[in-house]
PDB file of N, CA and C in Angstrom:
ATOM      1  N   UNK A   1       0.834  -1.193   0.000  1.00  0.00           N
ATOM      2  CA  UNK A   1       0.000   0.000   0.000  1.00  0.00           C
ATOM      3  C   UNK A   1       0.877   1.255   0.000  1.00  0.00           C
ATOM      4  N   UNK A   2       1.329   1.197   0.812  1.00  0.00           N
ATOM      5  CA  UNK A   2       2.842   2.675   0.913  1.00  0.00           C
ATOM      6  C   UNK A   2       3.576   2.726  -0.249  1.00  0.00           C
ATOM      7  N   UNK A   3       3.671   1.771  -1.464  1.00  0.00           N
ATOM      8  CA  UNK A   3       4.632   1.768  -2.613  1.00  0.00           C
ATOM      9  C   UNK A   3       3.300   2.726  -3.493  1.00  0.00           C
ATOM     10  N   UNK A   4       2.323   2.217  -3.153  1.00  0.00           N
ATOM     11  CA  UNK A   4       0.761   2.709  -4.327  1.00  0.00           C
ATOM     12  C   UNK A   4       0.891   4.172  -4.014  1.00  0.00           C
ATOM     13  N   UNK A   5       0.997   4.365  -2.590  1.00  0.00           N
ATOM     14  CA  UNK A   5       0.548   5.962  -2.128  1.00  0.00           C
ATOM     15  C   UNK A   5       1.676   6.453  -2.727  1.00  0.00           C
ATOM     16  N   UNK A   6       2.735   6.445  -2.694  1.00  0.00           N
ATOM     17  CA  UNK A   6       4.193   7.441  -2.798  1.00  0.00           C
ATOM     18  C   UNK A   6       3.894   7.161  -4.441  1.00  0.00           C
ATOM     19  N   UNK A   7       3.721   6.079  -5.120  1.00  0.00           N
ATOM     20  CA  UNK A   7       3.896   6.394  -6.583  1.00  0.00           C
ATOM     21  C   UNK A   7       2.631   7.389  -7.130  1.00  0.00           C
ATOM     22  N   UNK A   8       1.759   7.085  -6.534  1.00  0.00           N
ATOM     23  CA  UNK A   8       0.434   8.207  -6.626  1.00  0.00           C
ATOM     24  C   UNK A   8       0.834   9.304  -6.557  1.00  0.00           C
ATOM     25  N   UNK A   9       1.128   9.993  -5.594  1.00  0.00           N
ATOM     26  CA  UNK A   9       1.441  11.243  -5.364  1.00  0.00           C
ATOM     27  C   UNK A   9       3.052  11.271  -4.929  1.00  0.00           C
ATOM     28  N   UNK A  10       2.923  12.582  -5.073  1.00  0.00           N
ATOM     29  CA  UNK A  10       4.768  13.711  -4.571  1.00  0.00           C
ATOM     30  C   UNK A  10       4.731  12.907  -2.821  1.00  0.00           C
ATOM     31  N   UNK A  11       5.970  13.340  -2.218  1.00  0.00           N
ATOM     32  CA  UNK A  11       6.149  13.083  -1.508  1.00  0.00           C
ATOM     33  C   UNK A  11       5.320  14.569  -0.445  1.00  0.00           C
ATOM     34  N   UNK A  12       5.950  15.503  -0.920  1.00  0.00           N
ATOM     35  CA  UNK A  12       5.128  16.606  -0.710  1.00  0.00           C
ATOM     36  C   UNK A  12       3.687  16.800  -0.770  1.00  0.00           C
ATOM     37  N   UNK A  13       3.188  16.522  -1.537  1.00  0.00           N
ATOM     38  CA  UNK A  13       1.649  16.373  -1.391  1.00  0.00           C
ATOM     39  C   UNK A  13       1.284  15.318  -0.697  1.00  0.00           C
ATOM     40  N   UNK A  14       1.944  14.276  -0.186  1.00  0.00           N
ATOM     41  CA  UNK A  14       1.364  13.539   0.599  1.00  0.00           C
ATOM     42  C   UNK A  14       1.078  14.065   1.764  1.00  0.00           C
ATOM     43  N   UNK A  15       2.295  14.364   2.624  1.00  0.00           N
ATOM     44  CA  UNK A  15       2.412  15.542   3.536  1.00  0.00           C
ATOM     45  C   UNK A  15       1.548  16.645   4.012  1.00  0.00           C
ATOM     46  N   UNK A  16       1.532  16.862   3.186  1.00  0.00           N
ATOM     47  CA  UNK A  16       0.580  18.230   2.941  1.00  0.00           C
ATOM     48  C   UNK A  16      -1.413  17.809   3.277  1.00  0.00           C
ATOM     49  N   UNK A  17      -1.369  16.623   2.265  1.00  0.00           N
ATOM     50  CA  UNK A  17      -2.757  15.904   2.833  1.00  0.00           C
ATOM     51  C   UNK A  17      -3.391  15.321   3.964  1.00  0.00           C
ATOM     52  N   UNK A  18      -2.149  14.883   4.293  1.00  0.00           N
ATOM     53  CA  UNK A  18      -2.164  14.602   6.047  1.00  0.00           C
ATOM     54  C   UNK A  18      -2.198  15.501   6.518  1.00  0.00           C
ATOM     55  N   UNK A  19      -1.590  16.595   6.459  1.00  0.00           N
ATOM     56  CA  UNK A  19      -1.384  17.714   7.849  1.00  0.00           C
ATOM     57  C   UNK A  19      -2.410  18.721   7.467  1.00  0.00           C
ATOM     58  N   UNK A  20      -3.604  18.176   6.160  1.00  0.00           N
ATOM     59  CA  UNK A  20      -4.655  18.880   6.387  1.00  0.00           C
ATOM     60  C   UNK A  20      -5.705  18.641   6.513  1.00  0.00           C
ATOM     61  N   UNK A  21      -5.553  17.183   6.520  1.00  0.00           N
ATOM     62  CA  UNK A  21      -6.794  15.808   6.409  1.00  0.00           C
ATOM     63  C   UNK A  21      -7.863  16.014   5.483  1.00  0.00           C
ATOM     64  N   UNK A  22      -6.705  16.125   4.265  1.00  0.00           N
ATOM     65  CA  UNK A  22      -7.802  16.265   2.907  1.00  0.00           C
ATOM     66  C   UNK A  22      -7.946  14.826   2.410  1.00  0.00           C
ATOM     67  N   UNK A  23      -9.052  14.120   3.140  1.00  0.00           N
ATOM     68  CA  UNK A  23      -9.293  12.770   2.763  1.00  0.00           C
ATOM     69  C   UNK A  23      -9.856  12.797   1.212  1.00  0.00           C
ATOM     70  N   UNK A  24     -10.230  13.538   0.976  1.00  0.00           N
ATOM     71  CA  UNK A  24     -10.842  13.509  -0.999  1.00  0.00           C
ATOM     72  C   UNK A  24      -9.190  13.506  -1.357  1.00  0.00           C
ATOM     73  N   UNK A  25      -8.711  13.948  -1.455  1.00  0.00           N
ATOM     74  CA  UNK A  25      -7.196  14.148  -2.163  1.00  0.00           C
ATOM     75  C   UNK A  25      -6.583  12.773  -1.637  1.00  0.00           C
ATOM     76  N   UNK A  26      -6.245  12.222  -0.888  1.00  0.00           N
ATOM     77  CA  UNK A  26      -5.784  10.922  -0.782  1.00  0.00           C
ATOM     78  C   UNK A  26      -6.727   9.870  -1.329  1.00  0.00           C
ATOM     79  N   UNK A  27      -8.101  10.309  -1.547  1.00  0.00           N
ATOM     80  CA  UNK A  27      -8.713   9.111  -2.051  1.00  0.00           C
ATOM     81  C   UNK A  27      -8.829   9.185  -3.336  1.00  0.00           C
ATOM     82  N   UNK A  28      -8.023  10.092  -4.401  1.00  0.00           N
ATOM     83  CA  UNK A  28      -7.563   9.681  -5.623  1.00  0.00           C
ATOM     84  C   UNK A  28      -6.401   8.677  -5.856  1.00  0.00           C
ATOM     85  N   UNK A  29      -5.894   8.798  -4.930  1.00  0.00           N
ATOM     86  CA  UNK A  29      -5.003   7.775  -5.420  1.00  0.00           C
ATOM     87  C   UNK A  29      -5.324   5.893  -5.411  1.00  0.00           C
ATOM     88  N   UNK A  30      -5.060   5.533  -6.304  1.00  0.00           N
ATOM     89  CA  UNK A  30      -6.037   4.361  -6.804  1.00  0.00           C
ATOM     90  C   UNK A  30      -5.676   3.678  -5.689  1.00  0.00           C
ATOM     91  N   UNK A  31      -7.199   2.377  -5.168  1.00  0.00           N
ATOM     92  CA  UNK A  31      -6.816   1.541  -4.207  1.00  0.00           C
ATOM     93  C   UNK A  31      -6.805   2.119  -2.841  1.00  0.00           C
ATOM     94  N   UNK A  32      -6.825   3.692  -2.998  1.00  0.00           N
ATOM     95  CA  UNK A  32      -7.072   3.989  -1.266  1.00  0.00           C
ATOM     96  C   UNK A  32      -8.352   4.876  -1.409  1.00  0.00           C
ATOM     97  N   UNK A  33      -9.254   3.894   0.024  1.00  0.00           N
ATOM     98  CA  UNK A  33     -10.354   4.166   0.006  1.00  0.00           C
ATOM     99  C   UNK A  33     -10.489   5.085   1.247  1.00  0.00           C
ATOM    100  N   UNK A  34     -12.022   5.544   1.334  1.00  0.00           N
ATOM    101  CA  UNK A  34     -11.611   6.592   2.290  1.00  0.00           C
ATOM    102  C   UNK A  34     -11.838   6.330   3.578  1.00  0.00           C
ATOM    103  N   UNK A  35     -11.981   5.292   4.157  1.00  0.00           N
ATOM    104  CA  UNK A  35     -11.841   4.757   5.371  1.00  0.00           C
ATOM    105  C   UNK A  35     -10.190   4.576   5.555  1.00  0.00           C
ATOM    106  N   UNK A  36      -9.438   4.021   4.419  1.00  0.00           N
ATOM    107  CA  UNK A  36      -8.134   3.831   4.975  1.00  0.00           C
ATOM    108  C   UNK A  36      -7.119   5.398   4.705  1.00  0.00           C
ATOM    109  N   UNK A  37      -7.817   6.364   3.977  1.00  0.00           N
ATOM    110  CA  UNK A  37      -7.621   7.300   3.880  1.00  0.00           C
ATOM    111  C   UNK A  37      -7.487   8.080   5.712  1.00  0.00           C
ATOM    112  N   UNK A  38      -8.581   8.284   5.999  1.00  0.00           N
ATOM    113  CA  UNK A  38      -9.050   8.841   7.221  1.00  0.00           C
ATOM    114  C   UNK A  38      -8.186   8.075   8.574  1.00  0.00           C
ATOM    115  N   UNK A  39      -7.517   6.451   8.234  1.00  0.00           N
ATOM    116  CA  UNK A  39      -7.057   5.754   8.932  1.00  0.00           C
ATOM    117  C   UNK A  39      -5.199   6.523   9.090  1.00  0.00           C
ATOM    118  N   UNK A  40      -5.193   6.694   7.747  1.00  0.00           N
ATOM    119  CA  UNK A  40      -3.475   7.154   7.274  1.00  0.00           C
ATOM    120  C   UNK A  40      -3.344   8.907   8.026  1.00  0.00           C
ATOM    121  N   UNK A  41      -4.317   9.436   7.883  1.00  0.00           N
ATOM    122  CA  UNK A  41      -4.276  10.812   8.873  1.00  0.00           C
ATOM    123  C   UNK A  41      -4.456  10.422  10.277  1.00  0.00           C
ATOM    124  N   UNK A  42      -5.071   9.884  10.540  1.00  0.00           N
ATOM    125  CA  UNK A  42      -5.320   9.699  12.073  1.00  0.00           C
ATOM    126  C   UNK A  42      -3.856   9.266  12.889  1.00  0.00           C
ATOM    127  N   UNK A  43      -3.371   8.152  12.160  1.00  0.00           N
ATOM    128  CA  UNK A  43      -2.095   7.616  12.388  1.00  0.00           C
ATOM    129  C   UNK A  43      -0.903   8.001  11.935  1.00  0.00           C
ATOM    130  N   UNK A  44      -0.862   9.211  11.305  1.00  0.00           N
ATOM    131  CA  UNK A  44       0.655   9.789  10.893  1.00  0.00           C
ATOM    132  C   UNK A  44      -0.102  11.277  11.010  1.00  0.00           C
ATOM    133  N   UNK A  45      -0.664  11.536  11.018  1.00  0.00           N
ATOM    134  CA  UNK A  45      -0.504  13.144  11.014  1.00  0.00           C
ATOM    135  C   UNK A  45       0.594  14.043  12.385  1.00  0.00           C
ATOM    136  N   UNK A  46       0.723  13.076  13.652  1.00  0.00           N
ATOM    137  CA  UNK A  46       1.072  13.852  14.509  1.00  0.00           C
ATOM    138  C   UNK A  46       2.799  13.464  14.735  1.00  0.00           C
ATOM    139  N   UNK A  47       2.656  12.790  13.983  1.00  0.00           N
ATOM    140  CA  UNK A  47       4.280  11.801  13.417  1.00  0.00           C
ATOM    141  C   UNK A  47       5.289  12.669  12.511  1.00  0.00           C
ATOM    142  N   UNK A  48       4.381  12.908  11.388  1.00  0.00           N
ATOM    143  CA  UNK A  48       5.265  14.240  10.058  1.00  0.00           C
ATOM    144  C   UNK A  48       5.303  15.203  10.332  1.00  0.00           C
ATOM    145  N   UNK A  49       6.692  15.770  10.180  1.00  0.00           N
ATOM    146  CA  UNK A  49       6.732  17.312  10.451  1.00  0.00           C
ATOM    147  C   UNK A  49       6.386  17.879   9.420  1.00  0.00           C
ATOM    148  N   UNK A  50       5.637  19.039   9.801  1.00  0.00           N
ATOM    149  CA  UNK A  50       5.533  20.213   9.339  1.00  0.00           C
ATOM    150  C   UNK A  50       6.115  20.637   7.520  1.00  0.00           C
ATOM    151  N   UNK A  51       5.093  20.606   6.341  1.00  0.00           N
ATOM    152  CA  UNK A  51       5.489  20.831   5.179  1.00  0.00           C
ATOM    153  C   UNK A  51       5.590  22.373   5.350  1.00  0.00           C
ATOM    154  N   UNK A  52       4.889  23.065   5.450  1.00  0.00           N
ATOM    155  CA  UNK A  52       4.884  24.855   4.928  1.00  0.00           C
ATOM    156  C   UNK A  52       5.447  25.216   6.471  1.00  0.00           C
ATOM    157  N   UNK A  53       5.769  26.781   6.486  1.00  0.00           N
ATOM    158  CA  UNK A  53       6.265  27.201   7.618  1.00  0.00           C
ATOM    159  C   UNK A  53       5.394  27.416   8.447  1.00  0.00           C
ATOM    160  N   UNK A  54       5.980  27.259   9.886  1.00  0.00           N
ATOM    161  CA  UNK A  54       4.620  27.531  10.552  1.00  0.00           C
ATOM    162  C   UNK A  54       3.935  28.041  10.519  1.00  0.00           C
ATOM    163  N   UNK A  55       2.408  27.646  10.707  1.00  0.00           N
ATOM    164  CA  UNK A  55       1.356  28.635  10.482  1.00  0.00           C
ATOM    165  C   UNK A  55       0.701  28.204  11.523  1.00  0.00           C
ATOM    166  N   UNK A  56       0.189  29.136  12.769  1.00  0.00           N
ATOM    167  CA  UNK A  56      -0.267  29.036  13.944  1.00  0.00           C
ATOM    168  C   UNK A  56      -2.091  28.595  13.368  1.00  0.00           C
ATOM    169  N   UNK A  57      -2.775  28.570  14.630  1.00  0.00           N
ATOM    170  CA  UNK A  57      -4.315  27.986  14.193  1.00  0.00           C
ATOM    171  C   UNK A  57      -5.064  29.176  13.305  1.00  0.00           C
ATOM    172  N   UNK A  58      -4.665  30.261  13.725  1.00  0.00           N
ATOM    173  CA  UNK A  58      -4.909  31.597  12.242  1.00  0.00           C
ATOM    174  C   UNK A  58      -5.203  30.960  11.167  1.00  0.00           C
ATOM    175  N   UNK A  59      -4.312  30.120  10.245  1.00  0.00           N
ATOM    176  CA  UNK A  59      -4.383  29.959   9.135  1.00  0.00           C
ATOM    177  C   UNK A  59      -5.865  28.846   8.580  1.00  0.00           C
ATOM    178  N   UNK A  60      -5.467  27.733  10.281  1.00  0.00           N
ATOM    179  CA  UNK A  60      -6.764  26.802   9.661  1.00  0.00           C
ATOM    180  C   UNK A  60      -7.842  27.035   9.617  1.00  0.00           C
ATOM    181  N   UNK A  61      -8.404  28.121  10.945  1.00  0.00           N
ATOM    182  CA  UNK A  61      -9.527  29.047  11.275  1.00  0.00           C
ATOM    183  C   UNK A  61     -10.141  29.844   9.918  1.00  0.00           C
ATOM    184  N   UNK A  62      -9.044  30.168   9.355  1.00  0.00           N
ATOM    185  CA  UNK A  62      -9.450  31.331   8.076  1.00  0.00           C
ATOM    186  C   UNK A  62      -9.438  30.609   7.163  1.00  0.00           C
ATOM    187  N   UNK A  63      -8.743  29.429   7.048  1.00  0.00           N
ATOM    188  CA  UNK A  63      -9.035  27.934   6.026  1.00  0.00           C
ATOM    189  C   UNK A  63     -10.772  27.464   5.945  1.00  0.00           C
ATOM    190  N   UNK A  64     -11.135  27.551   7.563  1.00  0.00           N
ATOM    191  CA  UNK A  64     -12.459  26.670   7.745  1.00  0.00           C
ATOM    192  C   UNK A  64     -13.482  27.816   7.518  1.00  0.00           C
ATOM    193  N   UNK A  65     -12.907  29.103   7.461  1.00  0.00           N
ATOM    194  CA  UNK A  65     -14.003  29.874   7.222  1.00  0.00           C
ATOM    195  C   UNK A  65     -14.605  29.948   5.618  1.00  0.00           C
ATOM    196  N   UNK A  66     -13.291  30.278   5.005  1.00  0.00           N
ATOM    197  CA  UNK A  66     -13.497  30.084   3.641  1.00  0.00           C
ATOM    198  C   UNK A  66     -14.106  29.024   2.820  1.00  0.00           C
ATOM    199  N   UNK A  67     -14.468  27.757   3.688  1.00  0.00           N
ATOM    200  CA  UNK A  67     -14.689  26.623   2.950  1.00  0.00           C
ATOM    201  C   UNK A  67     -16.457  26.833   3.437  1.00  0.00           C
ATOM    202  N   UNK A  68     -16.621  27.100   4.778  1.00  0.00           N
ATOM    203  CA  UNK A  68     -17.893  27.752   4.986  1.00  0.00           C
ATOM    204  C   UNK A  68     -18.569  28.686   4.393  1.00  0.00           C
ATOM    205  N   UNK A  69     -17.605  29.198   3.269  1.00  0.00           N
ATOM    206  CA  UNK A  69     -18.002  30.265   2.442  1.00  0.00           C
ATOM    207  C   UNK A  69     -18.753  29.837   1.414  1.00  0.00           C
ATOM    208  N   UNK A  70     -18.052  28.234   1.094  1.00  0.00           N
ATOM    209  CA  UNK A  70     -18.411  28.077   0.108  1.00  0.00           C
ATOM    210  C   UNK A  70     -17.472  26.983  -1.092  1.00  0.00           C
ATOM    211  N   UNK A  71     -16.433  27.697  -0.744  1.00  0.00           N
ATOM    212  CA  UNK A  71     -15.325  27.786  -1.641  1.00  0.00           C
ATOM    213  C   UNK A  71     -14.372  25.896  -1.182  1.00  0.00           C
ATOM    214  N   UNK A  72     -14.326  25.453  -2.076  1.00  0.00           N
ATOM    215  CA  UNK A  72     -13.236  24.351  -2.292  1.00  0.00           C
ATOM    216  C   UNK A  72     -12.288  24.672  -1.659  1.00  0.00           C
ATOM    217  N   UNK A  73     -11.526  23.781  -0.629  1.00  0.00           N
ATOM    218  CA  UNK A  73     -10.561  23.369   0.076  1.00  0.00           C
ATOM    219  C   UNK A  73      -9.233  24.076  -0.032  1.00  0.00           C
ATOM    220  N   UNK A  74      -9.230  23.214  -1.653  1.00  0.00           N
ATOM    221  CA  UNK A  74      -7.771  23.123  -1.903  1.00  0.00           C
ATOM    222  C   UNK A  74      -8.097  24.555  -2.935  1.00  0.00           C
ATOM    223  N   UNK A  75      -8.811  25.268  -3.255  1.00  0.00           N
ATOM    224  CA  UNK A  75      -8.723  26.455  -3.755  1.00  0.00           C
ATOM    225  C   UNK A  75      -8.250  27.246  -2.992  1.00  0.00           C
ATOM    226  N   UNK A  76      -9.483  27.281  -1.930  1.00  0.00           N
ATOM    227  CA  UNK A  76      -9.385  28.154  -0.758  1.00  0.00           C
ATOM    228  C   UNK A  76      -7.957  28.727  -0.451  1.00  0.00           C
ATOM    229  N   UNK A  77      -7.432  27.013  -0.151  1.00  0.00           N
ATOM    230  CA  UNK A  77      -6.123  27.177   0.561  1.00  0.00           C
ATOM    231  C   UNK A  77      -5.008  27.856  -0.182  1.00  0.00           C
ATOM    232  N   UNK A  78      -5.091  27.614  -1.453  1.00  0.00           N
ATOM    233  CA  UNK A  78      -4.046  28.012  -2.712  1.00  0.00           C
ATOM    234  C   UNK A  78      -3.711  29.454  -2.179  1.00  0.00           C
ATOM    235  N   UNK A  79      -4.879  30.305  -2.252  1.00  0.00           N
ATOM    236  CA  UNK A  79      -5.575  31.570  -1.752  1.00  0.00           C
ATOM    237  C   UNK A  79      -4.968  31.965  -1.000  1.00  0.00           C
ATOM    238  N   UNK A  80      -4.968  31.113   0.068  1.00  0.00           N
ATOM    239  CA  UNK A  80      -4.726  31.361   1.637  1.00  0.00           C
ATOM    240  C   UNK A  80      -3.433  31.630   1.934  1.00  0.00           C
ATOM    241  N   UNK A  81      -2.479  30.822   1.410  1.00  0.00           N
ATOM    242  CA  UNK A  81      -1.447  30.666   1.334  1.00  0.00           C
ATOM    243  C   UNK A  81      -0.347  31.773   0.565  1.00  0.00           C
ATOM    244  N   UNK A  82      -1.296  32.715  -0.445  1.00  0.00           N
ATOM    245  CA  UNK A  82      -0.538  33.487  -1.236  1.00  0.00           C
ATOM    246  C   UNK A  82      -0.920  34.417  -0.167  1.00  0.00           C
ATOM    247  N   UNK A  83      -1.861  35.048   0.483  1.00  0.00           N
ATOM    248  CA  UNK A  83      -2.322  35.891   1.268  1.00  0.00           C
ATOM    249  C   UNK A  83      -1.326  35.949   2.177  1.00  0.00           C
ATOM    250  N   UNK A  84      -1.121  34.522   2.972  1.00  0.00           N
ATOM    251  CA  UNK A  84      -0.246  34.290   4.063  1.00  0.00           C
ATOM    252  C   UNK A  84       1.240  34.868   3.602  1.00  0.00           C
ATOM    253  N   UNK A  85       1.334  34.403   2.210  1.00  0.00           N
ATOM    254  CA  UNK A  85       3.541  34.969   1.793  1.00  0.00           C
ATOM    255  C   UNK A  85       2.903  36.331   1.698  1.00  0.00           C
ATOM    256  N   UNK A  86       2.041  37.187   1.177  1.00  0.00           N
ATOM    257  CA  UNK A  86       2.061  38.511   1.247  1.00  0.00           C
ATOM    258  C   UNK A  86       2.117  39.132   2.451  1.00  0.00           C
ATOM    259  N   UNK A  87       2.336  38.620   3.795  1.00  0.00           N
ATOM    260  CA  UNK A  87       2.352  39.548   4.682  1.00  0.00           C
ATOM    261  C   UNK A  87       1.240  39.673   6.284  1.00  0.00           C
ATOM    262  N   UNK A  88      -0.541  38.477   5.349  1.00  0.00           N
ATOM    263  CA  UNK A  88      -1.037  39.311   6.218  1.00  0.00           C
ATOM    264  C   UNK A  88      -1.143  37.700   7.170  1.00  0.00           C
ATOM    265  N   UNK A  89      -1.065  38.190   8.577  1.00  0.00           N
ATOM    266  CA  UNK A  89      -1.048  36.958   9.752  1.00  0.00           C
ATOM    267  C   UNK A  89      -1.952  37.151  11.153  1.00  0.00           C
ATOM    268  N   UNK A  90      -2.968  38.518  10.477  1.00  0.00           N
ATOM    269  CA  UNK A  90      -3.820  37.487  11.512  1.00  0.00           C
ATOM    270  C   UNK A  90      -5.421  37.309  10.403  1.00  0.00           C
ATOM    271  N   UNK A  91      -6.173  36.777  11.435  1.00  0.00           N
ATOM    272  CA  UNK A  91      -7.296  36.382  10.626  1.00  0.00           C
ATOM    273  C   UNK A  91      -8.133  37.014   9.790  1.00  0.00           C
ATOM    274  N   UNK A  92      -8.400  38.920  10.110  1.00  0.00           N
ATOM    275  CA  UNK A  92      -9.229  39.635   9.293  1.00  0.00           C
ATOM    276  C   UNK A  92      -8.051  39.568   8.100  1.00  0.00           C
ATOM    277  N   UNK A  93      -7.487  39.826   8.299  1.00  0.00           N
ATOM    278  CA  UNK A  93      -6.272  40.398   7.242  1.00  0.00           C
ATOM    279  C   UNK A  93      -5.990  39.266   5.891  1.00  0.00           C
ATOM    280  N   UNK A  94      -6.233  37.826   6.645  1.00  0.00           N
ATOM    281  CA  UNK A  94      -5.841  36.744   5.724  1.00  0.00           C
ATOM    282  C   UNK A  94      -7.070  36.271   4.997  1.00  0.00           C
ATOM    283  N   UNK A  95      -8.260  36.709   5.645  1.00  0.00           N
ATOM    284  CA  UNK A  95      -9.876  36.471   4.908  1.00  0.00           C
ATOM    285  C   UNK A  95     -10.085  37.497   3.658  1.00  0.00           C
ATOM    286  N   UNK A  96      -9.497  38.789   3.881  1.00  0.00           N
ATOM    287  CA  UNK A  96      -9.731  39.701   3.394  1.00  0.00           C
ATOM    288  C   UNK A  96      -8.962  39.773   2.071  1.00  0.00           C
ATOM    289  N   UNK A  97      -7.696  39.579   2.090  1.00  0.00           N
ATOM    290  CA  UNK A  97      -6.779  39.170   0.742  1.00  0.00           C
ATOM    291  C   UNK A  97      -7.024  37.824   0.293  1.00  0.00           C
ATOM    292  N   UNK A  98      -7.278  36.918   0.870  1.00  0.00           N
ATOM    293  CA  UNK A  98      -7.957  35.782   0.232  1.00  0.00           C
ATOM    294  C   UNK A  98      -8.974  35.934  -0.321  1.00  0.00           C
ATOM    295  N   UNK A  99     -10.304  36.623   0.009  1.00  0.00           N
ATOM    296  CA  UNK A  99     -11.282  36.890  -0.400  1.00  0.00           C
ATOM    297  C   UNK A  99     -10.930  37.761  -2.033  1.00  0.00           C
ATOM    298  N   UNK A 100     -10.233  38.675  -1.563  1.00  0.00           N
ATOM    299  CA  UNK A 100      -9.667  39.098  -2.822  1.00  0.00           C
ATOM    300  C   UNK A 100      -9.556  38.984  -4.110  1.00  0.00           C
ATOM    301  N   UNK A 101      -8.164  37.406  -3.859  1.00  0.00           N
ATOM    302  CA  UNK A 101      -7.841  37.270  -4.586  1.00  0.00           C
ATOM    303  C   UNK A 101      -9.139  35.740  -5.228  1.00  0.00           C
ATOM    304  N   UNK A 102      -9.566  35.446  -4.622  1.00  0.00           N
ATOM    305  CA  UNK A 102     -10.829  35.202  -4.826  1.00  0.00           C
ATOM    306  C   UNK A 102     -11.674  35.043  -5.969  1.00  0.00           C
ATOM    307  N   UNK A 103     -12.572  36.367  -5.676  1.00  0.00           N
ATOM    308  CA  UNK A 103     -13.517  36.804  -6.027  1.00  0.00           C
ATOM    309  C   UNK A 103     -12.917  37.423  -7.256  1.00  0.00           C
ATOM    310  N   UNK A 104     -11.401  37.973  -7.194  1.00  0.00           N
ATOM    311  CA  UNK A 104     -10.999  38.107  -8.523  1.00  0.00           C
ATOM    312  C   UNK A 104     -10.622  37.209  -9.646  1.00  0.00           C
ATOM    313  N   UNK A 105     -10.800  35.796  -8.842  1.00  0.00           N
ATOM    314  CA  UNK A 105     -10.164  34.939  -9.510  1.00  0.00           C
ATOM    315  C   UNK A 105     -11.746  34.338 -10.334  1.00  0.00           C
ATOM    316  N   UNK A 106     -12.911  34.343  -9.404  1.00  0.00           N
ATOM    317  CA  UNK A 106     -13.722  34.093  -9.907  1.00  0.00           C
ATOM    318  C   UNK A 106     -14.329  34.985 -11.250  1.00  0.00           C
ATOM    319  N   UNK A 107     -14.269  36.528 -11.106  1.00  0.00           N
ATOM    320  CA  UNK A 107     -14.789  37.170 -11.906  1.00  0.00           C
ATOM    321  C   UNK A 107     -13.761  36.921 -13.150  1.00  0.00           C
ATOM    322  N   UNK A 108     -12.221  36.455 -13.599  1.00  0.00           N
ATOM    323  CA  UNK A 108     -11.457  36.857 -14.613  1.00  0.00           C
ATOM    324  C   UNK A 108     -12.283  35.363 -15.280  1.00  0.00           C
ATOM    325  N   UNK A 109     -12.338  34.278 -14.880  1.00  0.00           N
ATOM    326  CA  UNK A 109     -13.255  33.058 -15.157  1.00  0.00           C
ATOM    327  C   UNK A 109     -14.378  33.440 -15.959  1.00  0.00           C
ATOM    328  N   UNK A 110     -15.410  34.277 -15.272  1.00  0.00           N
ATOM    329  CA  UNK A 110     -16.677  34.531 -15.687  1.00  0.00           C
ATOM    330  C   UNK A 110     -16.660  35.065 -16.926  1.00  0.00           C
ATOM    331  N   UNK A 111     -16.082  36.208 -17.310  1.00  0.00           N
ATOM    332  CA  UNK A 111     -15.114  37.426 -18.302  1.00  0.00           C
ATOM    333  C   UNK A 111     -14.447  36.873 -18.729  1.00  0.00           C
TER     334      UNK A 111
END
């Protein structure tokens, strides 16, 4: 199973799926279902260090808001994350340039 997962995905995106328990994203990879998905976070998430630089609970808070918004996960986060290298670290600040870049991203789509 561990030869399936690593040839599936980066080593990095594996990482990254765990430490955000994006069980849809591990359950592309063929053969993992999402019970053993949800099994592979539960049991390594507190094991792997840290892919991106720290980001205190700010980031997941303004992660879970955005997805309450509406908005896809792994969009969201894309978002989130450019917001976060620009500078802003606490929560209005990181909703607000996320939202941003966003809503701009949605309107250049529409247009």
């Amino acid at each position: 199973m561990a030869l399936n997962i690593l040839s599936g995905i980066s080593h990095d995106d594996l990482m990254r799926a765990i430490e955000t328990e994006d069980v849809a994203y591990l359950c592309r990879i063929p053969g993992l279902g999402k019970k053993t998905a949800h099994r592979l976070i539960l049991e390594l998430r507190e094991k792997l260090p840290s892919t991106r630089e720290p980001v205190d609970r700010t980031f997941e808070d303004t992660l879970s808001a955005l997805v309450n918004l509406g908005y896809k996960k792994t969009v969201a986060r894309q978002f989130l994350e450019k917001a976060y290298r620009k500078g802003s670290h606490d929560i209005e600040g990181l909703l607000k340039e996320a939202l941003k870049y966003l809503t701009g991203d949605m309107s250049e789509k529409a247009g």
